[in-house]
N, C-alpha and C. Protein backbone atom coordinates (compact mmCIF):
# COMPACT_ATOMS: atom_id res chain seq x y z
N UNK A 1 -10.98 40.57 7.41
CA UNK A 1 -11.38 40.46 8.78
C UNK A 1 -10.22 40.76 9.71
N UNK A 2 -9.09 40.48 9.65
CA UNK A 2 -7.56 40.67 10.40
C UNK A 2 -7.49 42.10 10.48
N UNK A 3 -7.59 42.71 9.08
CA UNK A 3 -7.51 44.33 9.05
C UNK A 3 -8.61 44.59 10.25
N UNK A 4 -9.88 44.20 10.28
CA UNK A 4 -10.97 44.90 11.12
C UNK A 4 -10.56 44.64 12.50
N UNK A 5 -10.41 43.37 12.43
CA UNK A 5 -10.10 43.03 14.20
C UNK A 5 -8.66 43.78 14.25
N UNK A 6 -7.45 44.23 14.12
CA UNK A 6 -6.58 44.46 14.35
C UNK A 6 -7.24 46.00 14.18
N UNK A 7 -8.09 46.88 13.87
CA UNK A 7 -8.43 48.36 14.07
C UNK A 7 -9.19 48.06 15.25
N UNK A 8 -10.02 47.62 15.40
CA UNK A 8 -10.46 47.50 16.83
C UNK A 8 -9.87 46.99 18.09
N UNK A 9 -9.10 46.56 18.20
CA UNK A 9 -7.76 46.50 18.96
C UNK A 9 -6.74 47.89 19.49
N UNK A 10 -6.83 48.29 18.23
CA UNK A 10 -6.17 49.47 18.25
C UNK A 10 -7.28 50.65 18.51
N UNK A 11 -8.31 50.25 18.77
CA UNK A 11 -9.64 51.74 19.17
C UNK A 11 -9.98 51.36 21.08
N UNK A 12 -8.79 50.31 21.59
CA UNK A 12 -9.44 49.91 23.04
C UNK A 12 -9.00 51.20 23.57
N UNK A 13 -9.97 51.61 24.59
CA UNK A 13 -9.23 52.90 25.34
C UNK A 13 -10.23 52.42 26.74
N UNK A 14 -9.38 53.33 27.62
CA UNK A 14 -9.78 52.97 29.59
C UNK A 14 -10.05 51.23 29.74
N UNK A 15 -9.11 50.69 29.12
CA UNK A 15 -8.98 49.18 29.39
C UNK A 15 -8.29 49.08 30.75
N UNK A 16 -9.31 48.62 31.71
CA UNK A 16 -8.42 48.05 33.25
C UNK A 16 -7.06 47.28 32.74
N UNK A 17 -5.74 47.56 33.52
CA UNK A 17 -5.00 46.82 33.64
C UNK A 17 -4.78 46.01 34.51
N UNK A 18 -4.14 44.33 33.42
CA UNK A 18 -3.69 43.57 34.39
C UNK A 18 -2.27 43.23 34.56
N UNK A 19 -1.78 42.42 36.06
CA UNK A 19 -0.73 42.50 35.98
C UNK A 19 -0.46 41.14 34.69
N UNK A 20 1.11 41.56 34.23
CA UNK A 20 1.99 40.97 33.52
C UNK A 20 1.24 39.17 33.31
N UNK A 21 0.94 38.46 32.17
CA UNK A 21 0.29 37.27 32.20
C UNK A 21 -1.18 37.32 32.36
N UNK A 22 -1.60 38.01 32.99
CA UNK A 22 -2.72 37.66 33.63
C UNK A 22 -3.69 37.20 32.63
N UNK A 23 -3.87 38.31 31.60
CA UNK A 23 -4.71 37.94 30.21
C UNK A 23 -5.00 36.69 29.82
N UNK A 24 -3.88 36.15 30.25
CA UNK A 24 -3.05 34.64 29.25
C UNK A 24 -3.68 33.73 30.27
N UNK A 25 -4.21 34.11 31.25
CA UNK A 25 -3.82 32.54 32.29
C UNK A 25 -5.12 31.75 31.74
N UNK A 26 -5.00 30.17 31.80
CA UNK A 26 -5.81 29.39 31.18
C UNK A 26 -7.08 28.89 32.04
N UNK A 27 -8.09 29.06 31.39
CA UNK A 27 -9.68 28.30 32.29
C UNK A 27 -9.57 27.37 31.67
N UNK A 28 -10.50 26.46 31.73
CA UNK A 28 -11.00 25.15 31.72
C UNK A 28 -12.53 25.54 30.50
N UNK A 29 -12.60 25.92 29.56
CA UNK A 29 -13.89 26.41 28.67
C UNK A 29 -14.49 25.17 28.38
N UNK A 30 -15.65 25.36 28.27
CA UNK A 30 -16.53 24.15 27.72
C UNK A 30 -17.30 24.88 26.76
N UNK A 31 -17.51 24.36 25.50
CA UNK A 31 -17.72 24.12 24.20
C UNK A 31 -18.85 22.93 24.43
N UNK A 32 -20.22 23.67 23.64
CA UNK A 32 -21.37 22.83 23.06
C UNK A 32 -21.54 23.63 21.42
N UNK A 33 -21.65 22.88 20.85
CA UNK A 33 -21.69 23.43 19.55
C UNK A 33 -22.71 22.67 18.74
N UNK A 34 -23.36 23.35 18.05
CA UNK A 34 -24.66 22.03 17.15
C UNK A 34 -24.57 23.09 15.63
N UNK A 35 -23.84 22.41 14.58
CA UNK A 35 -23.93 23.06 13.42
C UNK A 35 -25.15 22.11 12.33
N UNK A 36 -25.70 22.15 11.35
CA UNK A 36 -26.64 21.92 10.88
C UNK A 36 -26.96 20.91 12.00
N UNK A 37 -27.39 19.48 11.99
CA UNK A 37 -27.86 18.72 12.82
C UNK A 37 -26.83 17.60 13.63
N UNK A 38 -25.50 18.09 13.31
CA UNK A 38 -24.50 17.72 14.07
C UNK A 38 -24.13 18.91 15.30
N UNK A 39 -23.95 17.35 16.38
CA UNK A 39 -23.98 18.41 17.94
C UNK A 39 -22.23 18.05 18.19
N UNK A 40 -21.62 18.73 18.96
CA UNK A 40 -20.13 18.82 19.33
C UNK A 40 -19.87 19.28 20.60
N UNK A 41 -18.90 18.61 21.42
CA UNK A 41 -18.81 19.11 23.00
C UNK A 41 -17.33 19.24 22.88
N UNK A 42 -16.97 19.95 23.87
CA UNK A 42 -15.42 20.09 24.22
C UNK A 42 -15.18 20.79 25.75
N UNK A 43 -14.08 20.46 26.07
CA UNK A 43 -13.56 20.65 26.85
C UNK A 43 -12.21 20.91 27.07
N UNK A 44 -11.36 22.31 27.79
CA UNK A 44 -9.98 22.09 27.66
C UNK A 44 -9.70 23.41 27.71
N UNK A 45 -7.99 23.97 27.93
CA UNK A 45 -7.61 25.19 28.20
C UNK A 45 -8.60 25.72 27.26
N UNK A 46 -8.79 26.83 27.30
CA UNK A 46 -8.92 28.21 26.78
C UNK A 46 -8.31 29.49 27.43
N UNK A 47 -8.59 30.66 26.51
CA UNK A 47 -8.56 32.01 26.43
C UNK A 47 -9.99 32.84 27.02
N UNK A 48 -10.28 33.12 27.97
CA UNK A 48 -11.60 34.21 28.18
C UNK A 48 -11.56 35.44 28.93
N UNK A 49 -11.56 36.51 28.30
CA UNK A 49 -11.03 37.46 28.46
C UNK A 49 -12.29 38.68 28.42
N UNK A 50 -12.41 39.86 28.88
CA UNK A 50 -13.42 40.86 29.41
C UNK A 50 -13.20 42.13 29.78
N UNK A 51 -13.77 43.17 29.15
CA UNK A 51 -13.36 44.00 29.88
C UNK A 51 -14.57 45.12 29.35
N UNK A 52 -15.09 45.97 30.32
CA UNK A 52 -16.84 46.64 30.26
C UNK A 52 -16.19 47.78 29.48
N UNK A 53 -14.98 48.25 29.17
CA UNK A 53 -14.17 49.58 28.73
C UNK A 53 -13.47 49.67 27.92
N UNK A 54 -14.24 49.30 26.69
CA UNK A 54 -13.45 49.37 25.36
C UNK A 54 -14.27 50.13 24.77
N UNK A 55 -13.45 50.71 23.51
CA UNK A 55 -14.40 51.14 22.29
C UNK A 55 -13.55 50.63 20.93
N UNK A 56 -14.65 50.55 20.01
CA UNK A 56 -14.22 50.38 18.59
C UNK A 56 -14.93 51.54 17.61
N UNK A 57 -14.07 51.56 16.71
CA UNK A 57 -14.06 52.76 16.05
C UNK A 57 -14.58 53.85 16.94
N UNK A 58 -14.19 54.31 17.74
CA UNK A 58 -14.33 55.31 18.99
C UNK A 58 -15.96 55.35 19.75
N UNK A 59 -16.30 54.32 19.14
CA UNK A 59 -17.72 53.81 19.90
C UNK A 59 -17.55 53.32 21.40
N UNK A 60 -17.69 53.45 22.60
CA UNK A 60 -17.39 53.12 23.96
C UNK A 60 -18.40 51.61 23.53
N UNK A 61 -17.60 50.58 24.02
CA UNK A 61 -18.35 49.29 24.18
C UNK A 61 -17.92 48.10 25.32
N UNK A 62 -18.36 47.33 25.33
CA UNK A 62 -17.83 45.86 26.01
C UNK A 62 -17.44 45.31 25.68
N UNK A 63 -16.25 44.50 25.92
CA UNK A 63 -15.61 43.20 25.23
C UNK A 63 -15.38 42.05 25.54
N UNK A 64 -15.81 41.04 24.98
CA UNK A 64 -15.44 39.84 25.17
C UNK A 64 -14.59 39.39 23.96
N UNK A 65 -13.76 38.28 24.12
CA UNK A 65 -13.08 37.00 23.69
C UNK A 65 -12.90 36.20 24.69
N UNK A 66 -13.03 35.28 23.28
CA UNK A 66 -12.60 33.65 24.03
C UNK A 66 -11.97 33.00 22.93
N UNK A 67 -10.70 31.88 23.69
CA UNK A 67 -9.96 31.48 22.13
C UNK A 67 -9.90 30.33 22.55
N UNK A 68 -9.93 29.06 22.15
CA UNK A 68 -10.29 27.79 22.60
C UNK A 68 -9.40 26.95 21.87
N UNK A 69 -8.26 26.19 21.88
CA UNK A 69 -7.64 25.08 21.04
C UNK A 69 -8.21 23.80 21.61
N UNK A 70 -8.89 22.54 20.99
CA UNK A 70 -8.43 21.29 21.98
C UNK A 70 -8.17 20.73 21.62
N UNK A 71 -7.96 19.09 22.54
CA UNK A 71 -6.92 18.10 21.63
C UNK A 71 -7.07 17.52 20.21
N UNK A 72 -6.28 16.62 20.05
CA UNK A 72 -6.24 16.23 18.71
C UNK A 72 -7.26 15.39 18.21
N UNK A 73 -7.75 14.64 19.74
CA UNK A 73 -9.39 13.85 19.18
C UNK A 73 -10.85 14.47 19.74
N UNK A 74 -10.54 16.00 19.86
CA UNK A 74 -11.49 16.79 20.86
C UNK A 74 -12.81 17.16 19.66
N UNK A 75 -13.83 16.94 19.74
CA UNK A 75 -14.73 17.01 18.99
C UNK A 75 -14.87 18.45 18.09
N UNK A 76 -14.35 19.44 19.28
CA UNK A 76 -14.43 21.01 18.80
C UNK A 76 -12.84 21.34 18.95
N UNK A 77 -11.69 21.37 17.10
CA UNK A 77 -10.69 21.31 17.27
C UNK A 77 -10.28 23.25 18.01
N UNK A 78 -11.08 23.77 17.28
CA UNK A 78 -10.76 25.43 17.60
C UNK A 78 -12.10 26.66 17.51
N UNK A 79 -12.10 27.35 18.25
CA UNK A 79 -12.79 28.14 18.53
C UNK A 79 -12.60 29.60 19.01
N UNK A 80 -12.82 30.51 18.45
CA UNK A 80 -12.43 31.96 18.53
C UNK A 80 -13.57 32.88 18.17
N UNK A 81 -13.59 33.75 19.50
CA UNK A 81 -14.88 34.49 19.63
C UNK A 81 -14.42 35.77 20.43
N UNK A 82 -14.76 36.97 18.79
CA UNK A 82 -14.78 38.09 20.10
C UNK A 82 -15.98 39.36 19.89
N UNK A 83 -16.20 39.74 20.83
CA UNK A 83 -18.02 40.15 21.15
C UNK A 83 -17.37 40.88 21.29
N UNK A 84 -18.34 42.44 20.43
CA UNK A 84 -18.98 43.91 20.83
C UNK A 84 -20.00 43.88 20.93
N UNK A 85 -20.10 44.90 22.00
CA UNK A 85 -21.40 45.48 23.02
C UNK A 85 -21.22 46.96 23.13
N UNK A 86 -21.97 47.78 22.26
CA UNK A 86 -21.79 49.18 21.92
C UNK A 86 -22.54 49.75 23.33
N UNK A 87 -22.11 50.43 24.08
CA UNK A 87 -23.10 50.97 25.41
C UNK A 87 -23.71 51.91 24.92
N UNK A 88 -24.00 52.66 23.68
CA UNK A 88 -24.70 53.69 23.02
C UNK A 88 -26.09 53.01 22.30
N UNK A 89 -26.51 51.72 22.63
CA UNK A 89 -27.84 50.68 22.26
C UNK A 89 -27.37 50.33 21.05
N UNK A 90 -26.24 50.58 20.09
CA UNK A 90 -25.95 50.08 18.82
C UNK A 90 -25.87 48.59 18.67
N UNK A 91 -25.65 48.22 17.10
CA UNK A 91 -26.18 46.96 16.81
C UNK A 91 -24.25 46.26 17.21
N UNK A 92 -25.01 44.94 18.42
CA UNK A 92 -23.55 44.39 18.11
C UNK A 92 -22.64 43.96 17.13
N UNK A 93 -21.08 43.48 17.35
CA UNK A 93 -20.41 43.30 16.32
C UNK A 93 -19.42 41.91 16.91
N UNK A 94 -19.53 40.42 16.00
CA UNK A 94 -18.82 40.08 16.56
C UNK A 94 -18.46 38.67 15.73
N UNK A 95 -17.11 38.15 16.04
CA UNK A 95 -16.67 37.39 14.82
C UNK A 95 -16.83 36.27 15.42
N UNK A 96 -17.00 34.86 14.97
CA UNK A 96 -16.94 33.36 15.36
C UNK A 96 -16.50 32.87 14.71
N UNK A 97 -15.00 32.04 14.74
CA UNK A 97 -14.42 30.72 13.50
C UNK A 97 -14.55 29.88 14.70
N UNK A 98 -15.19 28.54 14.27
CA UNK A 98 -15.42 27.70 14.89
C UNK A 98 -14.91 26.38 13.88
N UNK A 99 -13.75 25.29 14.30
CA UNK A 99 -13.83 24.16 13.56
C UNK A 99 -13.65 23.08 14.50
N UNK A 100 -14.18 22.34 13.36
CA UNK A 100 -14.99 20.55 13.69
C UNK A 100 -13.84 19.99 13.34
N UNK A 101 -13.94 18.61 13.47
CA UNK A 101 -13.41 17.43 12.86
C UNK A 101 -13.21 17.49 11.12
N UNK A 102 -14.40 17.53 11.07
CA UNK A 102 -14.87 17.53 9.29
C UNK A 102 -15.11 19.04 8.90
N UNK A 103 -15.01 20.03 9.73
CA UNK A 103 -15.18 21.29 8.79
C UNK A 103 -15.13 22.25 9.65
N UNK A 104 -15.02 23.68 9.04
CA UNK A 104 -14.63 25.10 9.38
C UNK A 104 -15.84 26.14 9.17
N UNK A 105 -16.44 27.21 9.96
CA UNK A 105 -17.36 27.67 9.93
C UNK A 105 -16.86 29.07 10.19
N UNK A 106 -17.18 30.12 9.56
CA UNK A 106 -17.02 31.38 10.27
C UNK A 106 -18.28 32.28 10.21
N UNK A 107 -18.77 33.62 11.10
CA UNK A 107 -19.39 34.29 11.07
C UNK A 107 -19.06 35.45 11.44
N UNK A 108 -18.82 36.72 10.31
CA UNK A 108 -18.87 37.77 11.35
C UNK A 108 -19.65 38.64 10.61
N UNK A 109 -20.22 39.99 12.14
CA UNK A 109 -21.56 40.61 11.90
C UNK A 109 -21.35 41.27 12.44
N UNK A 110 -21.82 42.80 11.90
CA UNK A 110 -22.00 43.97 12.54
C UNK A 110 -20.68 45.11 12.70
N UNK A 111 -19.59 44.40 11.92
CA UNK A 111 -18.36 45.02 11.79
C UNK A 111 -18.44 46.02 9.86
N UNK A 112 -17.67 46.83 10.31
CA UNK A 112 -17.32 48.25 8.86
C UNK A 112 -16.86 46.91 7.47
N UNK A 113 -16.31 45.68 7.44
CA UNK A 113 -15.28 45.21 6.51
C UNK A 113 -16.99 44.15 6.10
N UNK A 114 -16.94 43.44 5.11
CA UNK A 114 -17.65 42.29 4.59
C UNK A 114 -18.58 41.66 5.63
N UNK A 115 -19.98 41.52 5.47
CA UNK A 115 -20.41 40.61 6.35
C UNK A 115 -20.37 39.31 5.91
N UNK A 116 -20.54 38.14 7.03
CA UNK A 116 -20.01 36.77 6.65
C UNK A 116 -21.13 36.30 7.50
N UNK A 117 -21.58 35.65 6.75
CA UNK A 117 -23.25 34.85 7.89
C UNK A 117 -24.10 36.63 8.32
N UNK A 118 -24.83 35.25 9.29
CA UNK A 118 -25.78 36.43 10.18
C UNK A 118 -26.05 35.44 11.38
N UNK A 119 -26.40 36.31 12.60
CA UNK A 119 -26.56 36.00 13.68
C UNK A 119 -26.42 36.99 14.98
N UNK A 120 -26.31 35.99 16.11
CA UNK A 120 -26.57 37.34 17.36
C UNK A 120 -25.92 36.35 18.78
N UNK A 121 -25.77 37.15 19.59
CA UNK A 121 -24.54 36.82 20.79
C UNK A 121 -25.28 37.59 21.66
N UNK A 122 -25.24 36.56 22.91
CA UNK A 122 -25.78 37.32 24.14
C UNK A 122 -24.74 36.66 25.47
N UNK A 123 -24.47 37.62 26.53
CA UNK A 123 -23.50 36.74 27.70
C UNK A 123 -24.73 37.02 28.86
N UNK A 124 -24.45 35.91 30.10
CA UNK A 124 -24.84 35.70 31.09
C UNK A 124 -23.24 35.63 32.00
N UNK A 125 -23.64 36.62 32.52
CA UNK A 125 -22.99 36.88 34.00
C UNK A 125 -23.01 35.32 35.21
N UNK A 126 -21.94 34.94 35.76
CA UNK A 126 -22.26 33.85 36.28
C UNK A 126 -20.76 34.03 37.33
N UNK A 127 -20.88 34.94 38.06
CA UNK A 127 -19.59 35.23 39.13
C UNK A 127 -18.43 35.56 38.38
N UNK A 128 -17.33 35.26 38.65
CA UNK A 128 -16.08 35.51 37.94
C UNK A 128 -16.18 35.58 36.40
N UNK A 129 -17.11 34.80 36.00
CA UNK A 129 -17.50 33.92 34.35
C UNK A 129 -18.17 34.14 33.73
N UNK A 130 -19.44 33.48 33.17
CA UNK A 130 -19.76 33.69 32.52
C UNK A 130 -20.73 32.54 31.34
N UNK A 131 -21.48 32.43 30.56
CA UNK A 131 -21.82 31.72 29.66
C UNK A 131 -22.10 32.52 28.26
N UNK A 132 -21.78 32.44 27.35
CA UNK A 132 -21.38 33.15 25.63
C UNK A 132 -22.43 32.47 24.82
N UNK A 133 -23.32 32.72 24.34
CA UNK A 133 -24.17 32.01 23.51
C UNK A 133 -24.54 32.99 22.20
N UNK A 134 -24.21 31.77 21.36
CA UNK A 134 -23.82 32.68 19.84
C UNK A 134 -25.66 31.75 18.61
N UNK A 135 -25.59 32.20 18.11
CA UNK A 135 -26.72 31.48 17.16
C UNK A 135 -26.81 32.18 15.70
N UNK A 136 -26.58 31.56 14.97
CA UNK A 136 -26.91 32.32 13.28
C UNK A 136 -26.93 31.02 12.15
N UNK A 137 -25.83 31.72 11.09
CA UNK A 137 -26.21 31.12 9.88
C UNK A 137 -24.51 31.38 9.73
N UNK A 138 -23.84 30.26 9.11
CA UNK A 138 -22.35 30.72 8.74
C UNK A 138 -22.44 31.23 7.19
N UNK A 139 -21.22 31.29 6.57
CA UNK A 139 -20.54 31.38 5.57
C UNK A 139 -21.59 30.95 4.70
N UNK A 140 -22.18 29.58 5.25
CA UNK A 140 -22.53 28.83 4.01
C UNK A 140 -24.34 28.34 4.12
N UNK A 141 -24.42 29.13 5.06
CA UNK A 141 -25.84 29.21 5.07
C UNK A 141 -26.24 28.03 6.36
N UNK A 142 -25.01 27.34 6.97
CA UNK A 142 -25.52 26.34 7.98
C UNK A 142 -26.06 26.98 9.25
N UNK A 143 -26.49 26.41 9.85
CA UNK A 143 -27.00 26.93 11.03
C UNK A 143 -26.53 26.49 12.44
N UNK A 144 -25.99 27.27 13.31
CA UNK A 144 -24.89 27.34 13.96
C UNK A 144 -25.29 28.13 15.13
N UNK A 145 -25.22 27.14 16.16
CA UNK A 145 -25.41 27.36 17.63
C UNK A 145 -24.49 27.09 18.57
N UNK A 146 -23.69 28.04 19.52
CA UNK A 146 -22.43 27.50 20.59
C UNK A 146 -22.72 28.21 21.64
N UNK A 147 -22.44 27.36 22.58
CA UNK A 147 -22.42 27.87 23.70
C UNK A 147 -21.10 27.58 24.98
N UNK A 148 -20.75 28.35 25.14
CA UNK A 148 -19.24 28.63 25.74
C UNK A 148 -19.25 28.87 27.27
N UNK A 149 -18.83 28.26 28.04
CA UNK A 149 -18.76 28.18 29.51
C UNK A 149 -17.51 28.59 29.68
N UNK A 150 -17.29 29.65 30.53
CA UNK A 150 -16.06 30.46 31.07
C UNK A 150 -16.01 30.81 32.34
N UNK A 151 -15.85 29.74 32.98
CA UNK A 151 -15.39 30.12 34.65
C UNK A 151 -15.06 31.48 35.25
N UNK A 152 -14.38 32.07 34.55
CA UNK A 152 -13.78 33.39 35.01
C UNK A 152 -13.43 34.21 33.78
N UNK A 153 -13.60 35.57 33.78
CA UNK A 153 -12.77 36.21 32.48
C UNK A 153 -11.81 37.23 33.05
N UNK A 154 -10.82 36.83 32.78
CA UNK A 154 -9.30 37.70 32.49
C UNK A 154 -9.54 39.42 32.31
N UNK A 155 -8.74 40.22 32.37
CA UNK A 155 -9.30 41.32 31.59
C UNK A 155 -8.72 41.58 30.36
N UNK A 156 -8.42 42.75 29.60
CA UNK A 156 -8.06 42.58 28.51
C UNK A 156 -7.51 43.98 28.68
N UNK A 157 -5.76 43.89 28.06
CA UNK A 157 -4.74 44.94 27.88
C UNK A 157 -5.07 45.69 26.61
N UNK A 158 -5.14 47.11 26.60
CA UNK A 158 -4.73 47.83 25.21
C UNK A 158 -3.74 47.37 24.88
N UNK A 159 -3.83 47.10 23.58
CA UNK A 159 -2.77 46.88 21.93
C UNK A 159 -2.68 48.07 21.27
N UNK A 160 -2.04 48.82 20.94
CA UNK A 160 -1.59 50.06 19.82
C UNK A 160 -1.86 51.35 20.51
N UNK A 161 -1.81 51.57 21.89
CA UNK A 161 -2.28 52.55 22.63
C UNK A 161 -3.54 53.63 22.12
């Protein structure tokens, strides 16, 4: 998965620039998460980041991430999410590690390397922000619903020109 996400990184092209930091600066994300019949909330810095002008594997698409750490008694310890949106109607592509207290979940779908779960990602526009809502099946067959509140999204710099 590192190999895949690190080629698609390297396929961003006509990425708006921002100035110096900007990427980095921290929102306030809120985290609802319900994996089999356990529900999870959080709150706390994050990463949310955007930009309508990317492509992967030279596919023109949309991008989102969001990278979420919280505290040490925060119900949802970590969370990392990054969405393709092919503007050619193709099938999205997009990875979720999400961990709990008691456990670690990943999903990714619609990418060239191994699929891991199944599921589907849709965003709502909400001014600067945004809401991320993810739904599938992980690794292990659990069933796995999050939904991600992002005040504002950052844009996002080309990596590897």
């Amino acid at each position: 998965m590192l190999r895949s996400f690190s080629m698609a990184l390297f396929c961003l092209i006509g990425v708006s620039a921002q100035p110096a930091g900007a990427q980095d600066s921290p929102n306030t994300v809120m985290i609802t998460a319900k994996v089999g019949q356990k529900s999870y909330e959080s709150a706390g810095q994050g990463s949310c980041r955007h930009t309508p002008t990317a492509a992967i594997y030279g596919v023109p698409a949309a991008l989102w991430m969001v990278g979420f750490t919280g505290s040490d008694d925060a119900a949802v310890k970590s969370m990392n999410l990054t969405l393709w949106k092919p503007k050619n109607g193709g099938s999205q592509q997009f990875s979720l590690s999400l961990s709990t207290g008691s456990s670690s979940h990943r999903i990714d779908v619609g990418g060239r390397g191994e699929q891991i779960g199944s599921g589907k990602a849709s965003v709502v526009a909400a001014g600067a922000g945004g809401r991320i809502e993810v739904s599938g099946k992980d690794d292990s067959g659990k069933t796995i619903e999050v939904v991600i509140q992002c005040p504002a999204f950052a844009g996002v710099e080309a990596e590897g020109g």
